[in-house]
Protein backbone atom coordinates (compact mmCIF):
# COMPACT_ATOMS: atom_id res chain seq x y z
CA UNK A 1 0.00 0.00 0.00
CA UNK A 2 1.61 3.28 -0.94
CA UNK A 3 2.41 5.52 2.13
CA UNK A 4 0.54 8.45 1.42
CA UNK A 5 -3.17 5.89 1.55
CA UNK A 6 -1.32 5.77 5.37
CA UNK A 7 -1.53 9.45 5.70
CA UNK A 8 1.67 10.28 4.73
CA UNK A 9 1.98 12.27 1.59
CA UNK A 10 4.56 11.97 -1.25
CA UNK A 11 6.50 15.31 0.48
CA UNK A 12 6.77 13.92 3.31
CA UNK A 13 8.24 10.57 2.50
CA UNK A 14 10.85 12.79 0.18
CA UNK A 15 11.89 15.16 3.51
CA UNK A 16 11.97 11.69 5.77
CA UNK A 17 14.08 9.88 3.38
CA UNK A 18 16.25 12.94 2.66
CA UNK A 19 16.60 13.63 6.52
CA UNK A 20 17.37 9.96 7.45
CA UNK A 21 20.16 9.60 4.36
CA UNK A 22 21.28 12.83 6.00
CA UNK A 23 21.74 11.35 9.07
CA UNK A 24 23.23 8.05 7.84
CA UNK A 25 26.11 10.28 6.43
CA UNK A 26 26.50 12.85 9.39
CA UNK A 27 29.77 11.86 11.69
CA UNK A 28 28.28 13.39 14.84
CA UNK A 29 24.94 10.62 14.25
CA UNK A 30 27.53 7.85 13.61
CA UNK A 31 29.34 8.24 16.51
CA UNK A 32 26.36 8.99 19.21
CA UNK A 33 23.24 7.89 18.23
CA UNK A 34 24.05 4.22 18.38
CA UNK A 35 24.55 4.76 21.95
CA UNK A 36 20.80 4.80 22.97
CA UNK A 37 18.97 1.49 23.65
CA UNK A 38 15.79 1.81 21.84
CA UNK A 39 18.09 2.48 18.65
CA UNK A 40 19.90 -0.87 19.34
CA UNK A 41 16.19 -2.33 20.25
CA UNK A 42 15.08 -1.18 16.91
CA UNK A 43 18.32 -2.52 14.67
CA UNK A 44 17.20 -6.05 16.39
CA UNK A 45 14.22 -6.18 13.79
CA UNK A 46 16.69 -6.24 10.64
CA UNK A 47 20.02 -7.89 12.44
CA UNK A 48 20.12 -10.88 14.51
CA UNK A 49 23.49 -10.23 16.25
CA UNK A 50 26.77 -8.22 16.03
CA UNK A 51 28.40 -11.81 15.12
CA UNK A 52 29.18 -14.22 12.29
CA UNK A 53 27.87 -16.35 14.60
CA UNK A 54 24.28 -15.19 15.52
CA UNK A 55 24.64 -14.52 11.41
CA UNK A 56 24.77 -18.24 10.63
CA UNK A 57 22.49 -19.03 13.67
CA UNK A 58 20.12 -16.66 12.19
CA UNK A 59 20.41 -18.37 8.76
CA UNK A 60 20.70 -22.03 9.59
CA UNK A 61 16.75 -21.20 11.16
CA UNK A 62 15.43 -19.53 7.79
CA UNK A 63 17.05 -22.57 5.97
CA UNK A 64 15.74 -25.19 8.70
CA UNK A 65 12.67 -23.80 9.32
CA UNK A 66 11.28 -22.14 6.24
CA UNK A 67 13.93 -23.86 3.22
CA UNK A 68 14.84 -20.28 2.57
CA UNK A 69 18.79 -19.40 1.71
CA UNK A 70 20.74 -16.46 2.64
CA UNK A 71 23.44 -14.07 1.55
CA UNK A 72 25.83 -12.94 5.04
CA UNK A 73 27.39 -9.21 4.45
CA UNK A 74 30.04 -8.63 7.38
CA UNK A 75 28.75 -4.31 7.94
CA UNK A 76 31.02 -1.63 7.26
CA UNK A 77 32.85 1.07 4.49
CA UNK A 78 35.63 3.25 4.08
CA UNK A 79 38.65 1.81 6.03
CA UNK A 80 40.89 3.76 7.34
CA UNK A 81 44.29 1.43 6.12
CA UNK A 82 45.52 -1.30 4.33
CA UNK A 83 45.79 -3.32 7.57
CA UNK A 84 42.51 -2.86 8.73
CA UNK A 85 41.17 -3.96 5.14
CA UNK A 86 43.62 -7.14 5.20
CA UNK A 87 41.80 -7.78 8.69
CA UNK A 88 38.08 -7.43 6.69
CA UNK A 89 39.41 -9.74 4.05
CA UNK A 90 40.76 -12.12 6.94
CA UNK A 91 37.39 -12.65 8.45
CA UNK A 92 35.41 -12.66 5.48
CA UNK A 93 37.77 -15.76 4.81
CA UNK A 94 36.99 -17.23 7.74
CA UNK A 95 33.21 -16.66 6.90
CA UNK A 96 34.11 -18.60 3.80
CA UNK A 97 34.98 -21.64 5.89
CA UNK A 98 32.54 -21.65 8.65
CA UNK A 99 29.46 -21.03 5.89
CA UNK A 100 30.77 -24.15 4.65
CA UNK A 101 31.41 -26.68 8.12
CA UNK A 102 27.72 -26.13 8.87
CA UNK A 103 26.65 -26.75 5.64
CA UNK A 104 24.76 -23.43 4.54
CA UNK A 105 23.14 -22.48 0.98
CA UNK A 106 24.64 -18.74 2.59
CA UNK A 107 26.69 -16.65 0.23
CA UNK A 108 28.84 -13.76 0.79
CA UNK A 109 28.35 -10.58 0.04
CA UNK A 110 30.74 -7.53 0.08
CA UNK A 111 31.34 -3.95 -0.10
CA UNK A 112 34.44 -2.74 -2.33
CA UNK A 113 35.20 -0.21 -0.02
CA UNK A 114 35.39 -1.83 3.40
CA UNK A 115 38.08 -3.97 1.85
CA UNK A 116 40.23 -1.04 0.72
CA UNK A 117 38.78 0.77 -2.35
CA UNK A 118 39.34 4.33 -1.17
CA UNK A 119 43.21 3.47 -0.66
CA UNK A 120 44.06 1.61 -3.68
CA UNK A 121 42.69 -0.34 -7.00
CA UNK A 122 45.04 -2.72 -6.20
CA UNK A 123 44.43 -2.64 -2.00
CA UNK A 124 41.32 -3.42 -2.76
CA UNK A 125 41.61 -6.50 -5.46
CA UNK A 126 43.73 -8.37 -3.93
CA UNK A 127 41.74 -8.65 -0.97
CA UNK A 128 38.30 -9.60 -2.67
CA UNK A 129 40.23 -12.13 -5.04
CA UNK A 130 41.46 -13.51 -1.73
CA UNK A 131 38.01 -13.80 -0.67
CA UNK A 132 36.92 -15.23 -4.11
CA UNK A 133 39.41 -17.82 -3.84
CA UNK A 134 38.23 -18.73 -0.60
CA UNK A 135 33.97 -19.49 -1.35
CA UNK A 136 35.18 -20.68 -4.84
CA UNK A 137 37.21 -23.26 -3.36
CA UNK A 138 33.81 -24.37 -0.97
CA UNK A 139 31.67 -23.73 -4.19
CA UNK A 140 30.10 -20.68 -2.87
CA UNK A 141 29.10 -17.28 -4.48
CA UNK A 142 30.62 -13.96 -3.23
CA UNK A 143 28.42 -10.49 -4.05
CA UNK A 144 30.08 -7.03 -4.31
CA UNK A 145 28.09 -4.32 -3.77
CA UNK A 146 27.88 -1.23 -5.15
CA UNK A 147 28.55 2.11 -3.20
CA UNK A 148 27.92 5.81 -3.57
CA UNK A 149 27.69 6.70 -8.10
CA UNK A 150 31.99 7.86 -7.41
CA UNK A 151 32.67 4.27 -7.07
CA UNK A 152 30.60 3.37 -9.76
CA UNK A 153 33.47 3.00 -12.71
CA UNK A 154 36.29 1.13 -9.86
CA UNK A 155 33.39 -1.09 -8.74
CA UNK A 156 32.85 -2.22 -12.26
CA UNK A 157 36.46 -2.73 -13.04
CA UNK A 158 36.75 -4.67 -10.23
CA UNK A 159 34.26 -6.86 -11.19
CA UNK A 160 35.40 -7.41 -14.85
CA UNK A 161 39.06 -8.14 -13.67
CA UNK A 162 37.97 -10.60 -10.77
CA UNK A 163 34.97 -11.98 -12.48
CA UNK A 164 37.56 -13.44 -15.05
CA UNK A 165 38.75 -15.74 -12.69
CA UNK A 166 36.37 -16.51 -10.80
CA UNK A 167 33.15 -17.31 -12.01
CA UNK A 168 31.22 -17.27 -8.88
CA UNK A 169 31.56 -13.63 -8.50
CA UNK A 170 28.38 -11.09 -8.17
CA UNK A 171 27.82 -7.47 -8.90
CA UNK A 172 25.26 -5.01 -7.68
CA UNK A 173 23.46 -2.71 -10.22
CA UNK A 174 21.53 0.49 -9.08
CA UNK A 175 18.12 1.23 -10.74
CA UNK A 176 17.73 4.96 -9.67
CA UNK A 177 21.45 6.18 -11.62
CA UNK A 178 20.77 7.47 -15.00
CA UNK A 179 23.79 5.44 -16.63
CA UNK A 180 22.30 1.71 -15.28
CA UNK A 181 20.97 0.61 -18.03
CA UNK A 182 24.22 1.19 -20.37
CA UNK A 183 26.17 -0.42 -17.53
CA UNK A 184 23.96 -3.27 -17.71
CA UNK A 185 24.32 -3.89 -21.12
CA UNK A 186 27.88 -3.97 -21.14
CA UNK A 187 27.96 -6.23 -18.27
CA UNK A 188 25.01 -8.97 -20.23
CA UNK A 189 27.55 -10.81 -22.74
CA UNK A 190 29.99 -11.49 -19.83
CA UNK A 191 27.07 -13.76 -18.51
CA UNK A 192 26.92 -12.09 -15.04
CA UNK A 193 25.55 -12.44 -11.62
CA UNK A 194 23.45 -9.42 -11.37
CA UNK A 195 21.62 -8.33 -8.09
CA UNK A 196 19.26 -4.97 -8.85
CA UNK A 197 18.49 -2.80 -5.86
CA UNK A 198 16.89 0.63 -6.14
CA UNK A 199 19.42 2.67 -4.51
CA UNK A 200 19.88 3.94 -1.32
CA UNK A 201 22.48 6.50 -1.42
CA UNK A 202 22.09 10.30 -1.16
CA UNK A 203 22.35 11.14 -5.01
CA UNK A 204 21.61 14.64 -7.27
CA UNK A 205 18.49 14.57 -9.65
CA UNK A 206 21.37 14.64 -12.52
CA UNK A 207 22.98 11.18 -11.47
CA UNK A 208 20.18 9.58 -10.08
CA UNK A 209 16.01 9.53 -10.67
CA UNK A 210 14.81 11.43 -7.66
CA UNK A 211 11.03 10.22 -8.18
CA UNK A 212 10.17 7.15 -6.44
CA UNK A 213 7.93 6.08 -9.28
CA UNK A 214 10.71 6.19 -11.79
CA UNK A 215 12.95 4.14 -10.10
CA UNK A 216 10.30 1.50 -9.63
CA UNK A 217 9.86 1.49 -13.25
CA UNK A 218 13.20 1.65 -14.12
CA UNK A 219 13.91 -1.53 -11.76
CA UNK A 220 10.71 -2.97 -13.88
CA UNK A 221 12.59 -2.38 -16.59
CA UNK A 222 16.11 -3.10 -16.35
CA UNK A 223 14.44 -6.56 -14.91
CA UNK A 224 13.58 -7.50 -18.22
CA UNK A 225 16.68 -6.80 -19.85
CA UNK A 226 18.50 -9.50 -17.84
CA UNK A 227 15.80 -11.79 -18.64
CA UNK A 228 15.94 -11.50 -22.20
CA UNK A 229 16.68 -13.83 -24.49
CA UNK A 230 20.26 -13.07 -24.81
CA UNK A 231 20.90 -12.15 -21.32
CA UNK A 232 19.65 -15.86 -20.06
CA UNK A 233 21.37 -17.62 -22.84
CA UNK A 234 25.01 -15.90 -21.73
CA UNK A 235 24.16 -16.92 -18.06
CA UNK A 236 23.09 -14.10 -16.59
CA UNK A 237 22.26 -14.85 -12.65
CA UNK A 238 19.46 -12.25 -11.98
CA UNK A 239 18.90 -11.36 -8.22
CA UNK A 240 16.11 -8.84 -7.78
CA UNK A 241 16.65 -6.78 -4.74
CA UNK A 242 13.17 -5.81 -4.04
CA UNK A 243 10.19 -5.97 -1.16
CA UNK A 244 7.52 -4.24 -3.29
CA UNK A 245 4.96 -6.82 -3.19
CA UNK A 246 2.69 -5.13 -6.07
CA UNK A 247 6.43 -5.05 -8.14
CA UNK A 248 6.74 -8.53 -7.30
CA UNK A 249 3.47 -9.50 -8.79
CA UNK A 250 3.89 -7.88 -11.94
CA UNK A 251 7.70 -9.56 -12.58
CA UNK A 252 6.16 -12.66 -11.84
CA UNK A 253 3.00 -11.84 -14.24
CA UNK A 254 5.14 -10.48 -16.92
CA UNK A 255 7.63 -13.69 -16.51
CA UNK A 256 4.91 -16.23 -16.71
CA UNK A 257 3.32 -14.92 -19.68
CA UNK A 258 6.57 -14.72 -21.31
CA UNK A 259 7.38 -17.94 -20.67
CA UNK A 260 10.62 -17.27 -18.22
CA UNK A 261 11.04 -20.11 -15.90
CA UNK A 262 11.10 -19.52 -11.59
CA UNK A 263 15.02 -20.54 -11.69
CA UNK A 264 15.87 -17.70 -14.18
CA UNK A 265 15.99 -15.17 -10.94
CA UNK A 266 15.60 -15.20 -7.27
CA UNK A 267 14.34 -12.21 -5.02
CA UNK A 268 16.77 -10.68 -2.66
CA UNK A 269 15.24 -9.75 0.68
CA UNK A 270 16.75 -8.29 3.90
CA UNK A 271 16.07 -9.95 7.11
CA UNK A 272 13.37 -9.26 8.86
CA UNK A 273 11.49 -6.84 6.17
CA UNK A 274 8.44 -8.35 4.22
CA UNK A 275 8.92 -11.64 6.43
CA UNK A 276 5.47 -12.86 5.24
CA UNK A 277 5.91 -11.63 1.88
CA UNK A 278 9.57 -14.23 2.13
CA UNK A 279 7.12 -16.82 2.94
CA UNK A 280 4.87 -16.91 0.64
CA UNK A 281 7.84 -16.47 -2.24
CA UNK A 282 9.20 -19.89 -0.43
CA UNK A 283 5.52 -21.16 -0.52
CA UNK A 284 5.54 -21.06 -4.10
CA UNK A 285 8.45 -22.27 -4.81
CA UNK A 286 9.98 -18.92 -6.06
CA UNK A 287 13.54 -18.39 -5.93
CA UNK A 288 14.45 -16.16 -2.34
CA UNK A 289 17.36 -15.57 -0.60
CA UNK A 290 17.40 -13.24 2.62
CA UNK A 291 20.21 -10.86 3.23
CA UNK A 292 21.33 -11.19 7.27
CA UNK A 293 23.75 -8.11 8.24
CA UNK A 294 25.82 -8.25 11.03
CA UNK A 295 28.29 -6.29 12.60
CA UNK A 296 29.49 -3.48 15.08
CA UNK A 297 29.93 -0.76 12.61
CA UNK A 298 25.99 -0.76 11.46
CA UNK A 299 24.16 2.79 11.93
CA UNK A 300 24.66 4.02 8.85
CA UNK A 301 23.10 0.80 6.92
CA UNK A 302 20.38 0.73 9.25
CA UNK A 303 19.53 4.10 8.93
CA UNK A 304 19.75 3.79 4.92
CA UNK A 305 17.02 0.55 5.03
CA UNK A 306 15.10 3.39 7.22
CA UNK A 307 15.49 5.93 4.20
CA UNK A 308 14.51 2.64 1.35
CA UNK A 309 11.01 2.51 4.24
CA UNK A 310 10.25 5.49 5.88
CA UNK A 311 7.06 3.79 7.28
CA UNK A 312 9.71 1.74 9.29
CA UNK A 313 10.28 4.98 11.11
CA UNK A 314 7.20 4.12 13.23
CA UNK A 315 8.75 1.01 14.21
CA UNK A 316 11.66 2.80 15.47
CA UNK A 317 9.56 6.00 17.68
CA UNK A 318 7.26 2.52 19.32
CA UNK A 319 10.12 1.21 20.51
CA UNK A 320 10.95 4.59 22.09
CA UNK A 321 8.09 4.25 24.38
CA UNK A 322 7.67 1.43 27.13
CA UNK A 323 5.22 -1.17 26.63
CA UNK A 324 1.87 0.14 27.53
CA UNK A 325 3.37 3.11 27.88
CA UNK A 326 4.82 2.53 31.58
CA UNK A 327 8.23 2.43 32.73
């Protein structure tokens, strides 16, 4: 249901999402508001723990429980030095390894600059191709995400130079920038892994669509480009990062009538958003695979999944007040 049939009208979801992106990126936030518990009560809905463990805990239930798979992102950007990225790289290695003594469907999934993009090209591939290696070697996927539209161009050079080696190896794609959909085609005859998200970064109107409805039909769009003809006959893995449960029904519409089987793509949900929606996906025997976050460094993530829901914001003031209202 769109927010403004909730009372909330299209200005005021564009001032909330503006003022929590704000805050995601504001140093003073960062560094305070994490601090108070009923911020830490509310990150609880969309992270099970600060650990790789309560990660895999957290996934070894969706897969017992409900036969749904995950993706496990270790949470955090912009390190400060090449020894603290080694140390990402190190643990993500680990994850690697652990993933695969318990026996998970759980794949990886990264952000270029937490392992060293901001200090070097080179910083930075050597430690995802170390991490590539790794799953590869356990037959798992790794997933790089894609950052604020500067990284754009290093992202995708990253990709092309790893993804030659190792064939296991996802991208991210963002509907809402103007230059997707030429980055998507140059990316179709290398027969990618593809996850499309919306976008949650701060952007200007000139590098990114700034009206909610456009990006929703530009992730409409784009979705059928990777599964064209062509674009399933290279290989392209599409992973459709979406909880818009009207969107949903019209892919799947769209795909049926086109004749595009359930394994050409998979939806890509975050933990603890659109649980029911998840189930029903599973129900049907639709691809789904649920993102689980963990981490210390996680304010600025959470607040961005705020910014993707603003109606989530109501979550966040109830768990400001003590039940029934008492202390």
């Amino acid at each position: 249901m769109a927010y403004w049939r909730r009372g909330l009208s299209r200005a005021t979801i564009r001032t909330m999402r503006s003022a929590l992106l704000w805050i995601s990126e504001n140093s003073w936030c960062k560094e305070t508001l994490p601090r108070y518990g009923f911020v830490r009560r509310a990150v609880r809905r969309f992270m099970p723990g600060e650990t790789l463990g309560e990660a895999l805990d957290a996934a070894r239930a969706l897969e017992n429980v409900r036969g749904i798979p995950s993706l496990v992102t270790f949470l955090g950007e912009n390190v400060a030095d090449e020894a603290e990225a080694r140390e990402v790289a190190d643990h993500y290695v680990d994850a690697a390894g652990q993933v695969a003594a318990r026996g998970l469907d759980a794949e990886i999934s990264l952000k270029p600059t937490h392992l060293g993009l901001d200090l070097g090209f080179g910083v930075a591939e050597e430690n995802i191709r170390r991490i590539t290696a790794a799953a590869e070697a356990y037959g798992n996927w790794v997933w790089m995400d894609m950052e604020y539209s500067r990284y754009v161009d290093p992202t995708l050079e990253l990709y092309r130079a790893i993804r030659a080696d190792h064939k296991h190896f996802g991208i991210c794609l963002q509907a809402y920038l103007h230059r997707t959909p030429a980055d998507l085609e140059s990316l179709v005859p290398l027969g990618p892994a593809i996850r499309l998200v919306k976008g949650a970064y701060a952007e200007p109107p000139d590098v990114a669509l700034p009206v909610k409805a456009d990006v929703d039909q530009a992730f409409y769009d784009l979705t059928l480009r990777m599964l064209a003809p062509d674009a399933r006959e290279a290989g392209l893995r599409a992973g459709l990062a979406t909880h818009d449960s009207s969107l949903i029904r019209r892919l799947d519409a769209w795909a049926e009538v086109n004749g595009v089987g359930r394994d050409a793509y998979e939806y890509q949900m975050l933990y603890g958003i659109s649980e029911n929606e998840q189930y029903r996906l599973a129900g049907q025997g639709r691809g789904i695979r649920v993102l689980i976050s963990y981490g210390r460094h996680w304010f600025p993530w959470y607040v961005r999944r705020l910014a993707e829901r603003p109606a989530n914001v109501g979550f966040v003031v109830r768990s400001m007040v003590p039940f029934g209202g008492r202390s």
